[in-house]
Protein backbone atom coordinates (compact mmCIF):
# COMPACT_ATOMS: atom_id res chain seq x y z
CA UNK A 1 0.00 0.00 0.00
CA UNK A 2 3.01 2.15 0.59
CA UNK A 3 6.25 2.14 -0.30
CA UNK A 4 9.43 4.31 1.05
CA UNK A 5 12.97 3.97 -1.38
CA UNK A 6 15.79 5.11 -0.35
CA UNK A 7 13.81 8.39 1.35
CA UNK A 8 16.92 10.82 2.88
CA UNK A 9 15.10 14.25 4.88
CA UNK A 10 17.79 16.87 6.10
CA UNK A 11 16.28 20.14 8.12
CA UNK A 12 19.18 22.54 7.24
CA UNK A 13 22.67 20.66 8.18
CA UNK A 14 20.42 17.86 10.05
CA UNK A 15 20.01 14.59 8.31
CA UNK A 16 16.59 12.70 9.81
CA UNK A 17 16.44 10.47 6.94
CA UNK A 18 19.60 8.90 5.89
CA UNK A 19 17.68 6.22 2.84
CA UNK A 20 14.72 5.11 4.75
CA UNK A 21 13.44 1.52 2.96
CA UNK A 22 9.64 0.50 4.21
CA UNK A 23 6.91 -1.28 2.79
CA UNK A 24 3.47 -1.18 4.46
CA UNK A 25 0.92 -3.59 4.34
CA UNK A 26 -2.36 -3.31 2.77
CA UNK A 27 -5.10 -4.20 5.14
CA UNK A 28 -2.64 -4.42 8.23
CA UNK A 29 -1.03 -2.20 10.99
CA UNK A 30 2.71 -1.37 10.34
CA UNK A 31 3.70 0.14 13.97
CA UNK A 32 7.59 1.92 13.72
CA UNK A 33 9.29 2.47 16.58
CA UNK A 34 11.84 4.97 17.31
CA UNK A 35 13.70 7.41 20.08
CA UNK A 36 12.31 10.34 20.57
CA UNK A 37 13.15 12.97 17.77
CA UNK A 38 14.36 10.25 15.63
CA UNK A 39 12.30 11.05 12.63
CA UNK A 40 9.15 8.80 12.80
CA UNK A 41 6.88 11.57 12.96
CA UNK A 42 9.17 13.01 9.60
CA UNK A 43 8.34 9.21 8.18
CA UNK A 44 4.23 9.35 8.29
CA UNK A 45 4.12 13.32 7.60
CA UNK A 46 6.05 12.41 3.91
CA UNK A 47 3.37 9.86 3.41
CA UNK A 48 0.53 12.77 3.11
CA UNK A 49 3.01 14.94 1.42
CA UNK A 50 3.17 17.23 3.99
CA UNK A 51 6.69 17.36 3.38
CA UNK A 52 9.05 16.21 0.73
CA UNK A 53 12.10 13.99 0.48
CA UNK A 54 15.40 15.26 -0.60
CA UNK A 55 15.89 12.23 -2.42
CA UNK A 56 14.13 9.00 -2.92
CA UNK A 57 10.14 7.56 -3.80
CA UNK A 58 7.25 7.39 -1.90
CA UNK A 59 4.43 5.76 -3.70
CA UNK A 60 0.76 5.18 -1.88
CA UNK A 61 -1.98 2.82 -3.77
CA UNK A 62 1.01 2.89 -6.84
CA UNK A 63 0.77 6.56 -6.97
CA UNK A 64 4.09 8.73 -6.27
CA UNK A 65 4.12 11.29 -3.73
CA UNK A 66 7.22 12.47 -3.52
CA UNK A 67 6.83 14.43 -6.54
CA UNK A 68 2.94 14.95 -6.55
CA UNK A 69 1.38 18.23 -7.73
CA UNK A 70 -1.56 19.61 -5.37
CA UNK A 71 -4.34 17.85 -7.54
CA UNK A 72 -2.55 14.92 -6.97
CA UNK A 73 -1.85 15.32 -3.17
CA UNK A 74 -5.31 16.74 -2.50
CA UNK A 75 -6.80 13.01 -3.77
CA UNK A 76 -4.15 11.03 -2.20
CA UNK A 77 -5.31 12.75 1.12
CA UNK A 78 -8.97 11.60 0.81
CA UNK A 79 -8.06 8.13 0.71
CA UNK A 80 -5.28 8.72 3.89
CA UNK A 81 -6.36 9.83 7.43
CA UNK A 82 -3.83 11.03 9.39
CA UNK A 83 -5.12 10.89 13.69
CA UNK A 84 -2.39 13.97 15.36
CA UNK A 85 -0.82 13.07 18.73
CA UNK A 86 -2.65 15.67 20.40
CA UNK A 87 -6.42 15.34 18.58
CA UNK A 88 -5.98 18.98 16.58
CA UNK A 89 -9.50 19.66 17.28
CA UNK A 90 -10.56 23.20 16.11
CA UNK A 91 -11.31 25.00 19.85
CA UNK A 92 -13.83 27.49 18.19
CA UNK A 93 -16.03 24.43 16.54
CA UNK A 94 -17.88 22.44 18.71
CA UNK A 95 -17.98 18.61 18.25
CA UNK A 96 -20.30 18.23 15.18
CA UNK A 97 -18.69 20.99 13.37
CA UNK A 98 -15.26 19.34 13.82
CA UNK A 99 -16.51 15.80 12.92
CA UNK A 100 -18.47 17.89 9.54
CA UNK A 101 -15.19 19.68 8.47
CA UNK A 102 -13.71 17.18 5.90
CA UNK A 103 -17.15 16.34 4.77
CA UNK A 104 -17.48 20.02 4.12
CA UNK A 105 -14.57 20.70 2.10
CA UNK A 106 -14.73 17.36 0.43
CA UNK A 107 -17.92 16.43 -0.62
CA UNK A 108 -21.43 17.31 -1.53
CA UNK A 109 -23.96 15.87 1.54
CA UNK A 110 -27.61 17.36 2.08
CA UNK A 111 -28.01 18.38 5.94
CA UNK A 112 -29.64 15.24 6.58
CA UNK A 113 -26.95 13.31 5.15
CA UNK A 114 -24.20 15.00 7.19
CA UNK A 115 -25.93 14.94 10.20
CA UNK A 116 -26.32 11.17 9.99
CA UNK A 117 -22.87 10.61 9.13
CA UNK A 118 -21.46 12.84 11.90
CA UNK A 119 -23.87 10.78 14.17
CA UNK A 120 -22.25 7.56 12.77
CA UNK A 121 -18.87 8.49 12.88
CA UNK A 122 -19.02 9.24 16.44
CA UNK A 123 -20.95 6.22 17.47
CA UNK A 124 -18.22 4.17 15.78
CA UNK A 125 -15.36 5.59 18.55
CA UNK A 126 -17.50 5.14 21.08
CA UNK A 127 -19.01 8.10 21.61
CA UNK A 128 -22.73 9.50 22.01
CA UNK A 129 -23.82 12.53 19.59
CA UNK A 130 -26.26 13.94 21.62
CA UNK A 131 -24.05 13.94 24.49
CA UNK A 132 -21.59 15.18 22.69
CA UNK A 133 -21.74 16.99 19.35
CA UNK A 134 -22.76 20.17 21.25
CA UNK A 135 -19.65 20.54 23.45
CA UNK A 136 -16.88 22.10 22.52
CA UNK A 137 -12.82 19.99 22.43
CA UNK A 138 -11.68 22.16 25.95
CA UNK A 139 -14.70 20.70 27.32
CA UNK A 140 -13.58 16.99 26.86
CA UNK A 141 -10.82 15.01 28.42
CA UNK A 142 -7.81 14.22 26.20
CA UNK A 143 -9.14 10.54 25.41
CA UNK A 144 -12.78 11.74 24.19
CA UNK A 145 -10.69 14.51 22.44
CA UNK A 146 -8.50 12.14 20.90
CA UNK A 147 -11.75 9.87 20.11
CA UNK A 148 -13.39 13.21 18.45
CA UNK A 149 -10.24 13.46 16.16
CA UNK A 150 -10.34 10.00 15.02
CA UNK A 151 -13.89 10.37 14.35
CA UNK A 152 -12.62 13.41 12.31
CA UNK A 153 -10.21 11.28 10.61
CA UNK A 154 -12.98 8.57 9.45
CA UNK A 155 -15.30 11.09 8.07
CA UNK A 156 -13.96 10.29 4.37
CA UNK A 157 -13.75 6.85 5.04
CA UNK A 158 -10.17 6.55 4.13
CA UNK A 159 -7.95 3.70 3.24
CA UNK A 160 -5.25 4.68 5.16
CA UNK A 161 -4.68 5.59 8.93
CA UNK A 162 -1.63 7.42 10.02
CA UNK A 163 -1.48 7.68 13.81
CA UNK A 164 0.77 9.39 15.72
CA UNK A 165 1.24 8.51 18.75
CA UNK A 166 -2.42 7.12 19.70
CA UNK A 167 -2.17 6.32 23.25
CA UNK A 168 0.59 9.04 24.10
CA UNK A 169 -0.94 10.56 28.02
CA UNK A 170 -4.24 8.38 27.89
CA UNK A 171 -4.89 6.10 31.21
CA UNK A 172 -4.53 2.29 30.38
CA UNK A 173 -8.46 1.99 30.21
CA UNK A 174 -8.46 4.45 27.65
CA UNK A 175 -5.39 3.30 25.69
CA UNK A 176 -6.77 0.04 25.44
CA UNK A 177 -10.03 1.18 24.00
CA UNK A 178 -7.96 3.14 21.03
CA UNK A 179 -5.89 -0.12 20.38
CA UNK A 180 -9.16 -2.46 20.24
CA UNK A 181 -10.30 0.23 17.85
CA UNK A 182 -8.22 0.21 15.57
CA UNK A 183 -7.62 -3.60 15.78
CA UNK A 184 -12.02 -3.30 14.85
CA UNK A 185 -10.86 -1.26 11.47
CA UNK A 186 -8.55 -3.82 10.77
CA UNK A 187 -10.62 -6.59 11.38
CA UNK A 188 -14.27 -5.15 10.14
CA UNK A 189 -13.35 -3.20 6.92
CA UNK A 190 -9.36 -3.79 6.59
CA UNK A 191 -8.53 -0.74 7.38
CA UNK A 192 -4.21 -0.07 6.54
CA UNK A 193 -2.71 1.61 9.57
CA UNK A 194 0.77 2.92 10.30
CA UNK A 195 1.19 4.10 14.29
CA UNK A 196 4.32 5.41 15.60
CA UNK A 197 4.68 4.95 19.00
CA UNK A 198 6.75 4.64 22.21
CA UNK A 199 3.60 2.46 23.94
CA UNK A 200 5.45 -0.61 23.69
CA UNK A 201 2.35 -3.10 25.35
CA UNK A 202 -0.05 -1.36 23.52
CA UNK A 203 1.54 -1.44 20.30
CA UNK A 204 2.18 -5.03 20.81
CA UNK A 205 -1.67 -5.48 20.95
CA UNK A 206 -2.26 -4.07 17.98
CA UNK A 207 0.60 -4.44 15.32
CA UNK A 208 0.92 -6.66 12.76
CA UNK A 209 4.59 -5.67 11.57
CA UNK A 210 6.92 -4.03 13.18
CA UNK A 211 9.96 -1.88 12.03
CA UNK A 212 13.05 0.27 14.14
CA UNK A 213 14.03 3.39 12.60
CA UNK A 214 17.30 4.66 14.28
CA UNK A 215 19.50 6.34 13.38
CA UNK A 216 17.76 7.81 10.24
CA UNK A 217 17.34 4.52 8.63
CA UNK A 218 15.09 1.05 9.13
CA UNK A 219 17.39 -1.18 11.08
CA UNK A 220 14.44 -3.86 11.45
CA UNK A 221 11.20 -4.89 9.96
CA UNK A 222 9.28 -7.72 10.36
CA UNK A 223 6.33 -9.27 11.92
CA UNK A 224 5.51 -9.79 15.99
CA UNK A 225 7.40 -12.74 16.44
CA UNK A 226 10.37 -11.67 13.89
CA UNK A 227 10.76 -8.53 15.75
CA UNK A 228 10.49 -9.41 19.23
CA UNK A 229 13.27 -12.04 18.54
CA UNK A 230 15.64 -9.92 16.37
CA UNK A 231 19.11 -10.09 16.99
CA UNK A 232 19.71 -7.13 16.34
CA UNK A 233 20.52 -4.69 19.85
CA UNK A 234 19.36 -1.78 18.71
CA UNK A 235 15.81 -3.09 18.64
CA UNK A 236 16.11 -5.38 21.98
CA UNK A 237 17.23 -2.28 24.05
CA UNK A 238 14.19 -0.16 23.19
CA UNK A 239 11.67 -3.23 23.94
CA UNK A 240 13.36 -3.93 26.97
CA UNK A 241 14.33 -0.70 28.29
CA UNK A 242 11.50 1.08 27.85
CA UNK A 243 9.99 0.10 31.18
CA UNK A 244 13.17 1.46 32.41
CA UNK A 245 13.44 5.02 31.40
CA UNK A 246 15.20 6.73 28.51
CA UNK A 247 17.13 4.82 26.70
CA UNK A 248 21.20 5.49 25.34
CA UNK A 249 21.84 3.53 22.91
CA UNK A 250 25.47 2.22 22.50
């Protein structure tokens, strides 16, 4: 479903991406892993075109990216949701306007027919519209705001779901409702995710593959069982000091 060749990203004399190599899935949830500032966020943000490689192809569904005009972007970007860490709710909307944004800008729906999918959407993350479509994100707690933006993110029924950090300051009860969710997409409509994440349990609940990016390039990729049994040190030290605190690599 998506492919990254030999992707290199440098902010000024900074090199995130050093020739990044990744295939995704279709129909299953890629989770990468990664230190903190490493460049995962960098990874999923290309994938939208939200920024461009310095050298290298992206292609999503066969199409390039990399290189995309805005025509070309703008339909790649119906078919990919992308869920940010922190929601990225619009304060001065209230629930239903938020959930009725993309809709807006992106297709043509009598009132009736939005209102029933905003109602839908929300129902699917859990959530009641007449409790909520009224309220506005400061009056929600950071999981029902982070539910609210994936209901956002499902209003075009995409293909693709790009989630950045999904469980990132959400109690465990919480957290594990997002994971079973997005195991559901898989599951009910194969839904492709990619999550990047330092949530090593949860992540392990919900991935499929698994890949390591350090030091600006994939140093692993595989499946549950591949990955939790790599040799490799880089990727035992993260799973197993994670617990632990920060982590310096050697």
């Amino acid at each position: 479903m998506i492919r990254f060749e030999n992707v290199t990203k440098s902010f000024g004399k900074r090199e995130i991406l050093k020739g990044v190599n990744l295939e995704i899935e279709r129909g299953k949830t890629t989770v990468i892993f990664g230190v903190s500032g490493g460049g995962k966020s960098t990874i999923i943000k290309h994938i939208v075109g939200l920024l461009k490689p310095d050298h290298g192809t992206i292609t999503v569904d066969g199409v390039r990216v990399d290189n995309a005009d805005e025509t070309t972007l703008r339909a790649i970007r119906t078919k990919v949701g992308f869920l940010f860490q922190s929601g990225a709710l619009f304060d001065s909307m209230n629930i239903s306007e938020n959930v009725a944004f993309p809709m807006r800008e992106h297709q043509k729906l009598t009132p009736k027919e939005l209102e029933y999918k905003i109602d839908e959407k929300l129902t699917m993350v859990g959530l009641d519209p007449a409790i909520v479509k009224s309220l506005y994100p400061e009056e929600l707690s950071g999981g029902m705001r982070k539910r609210v933006g994936l209901a956002r993110t499902l209003a075009l029924e995409p293909e693709v779901i790009l989630y950045d950090e999904p469980t990132s300051g959400l109690d465990p009860v919480t957290s594990d409702f997002i994971t079973q969710m997005i195991n559901g997409l898989r599951n009910d409509i194969g839904m492709t995710s990619v999550l990047i994440s330092h949530d090593i349990a949860e992540s392990f609940k919900a991935g499929d593959n698994y890949a390591m990016l350090f030091d600006g390039v994939i140093v692993e990729a595989g499946d549950k069982e591949a990955f939790k049994n790599s040799s490799n040190a880089v990727v035992q030290q993260f799973i197993h000091a994670r617990a632990e605190g920060p982590i310096a690599f050697h």
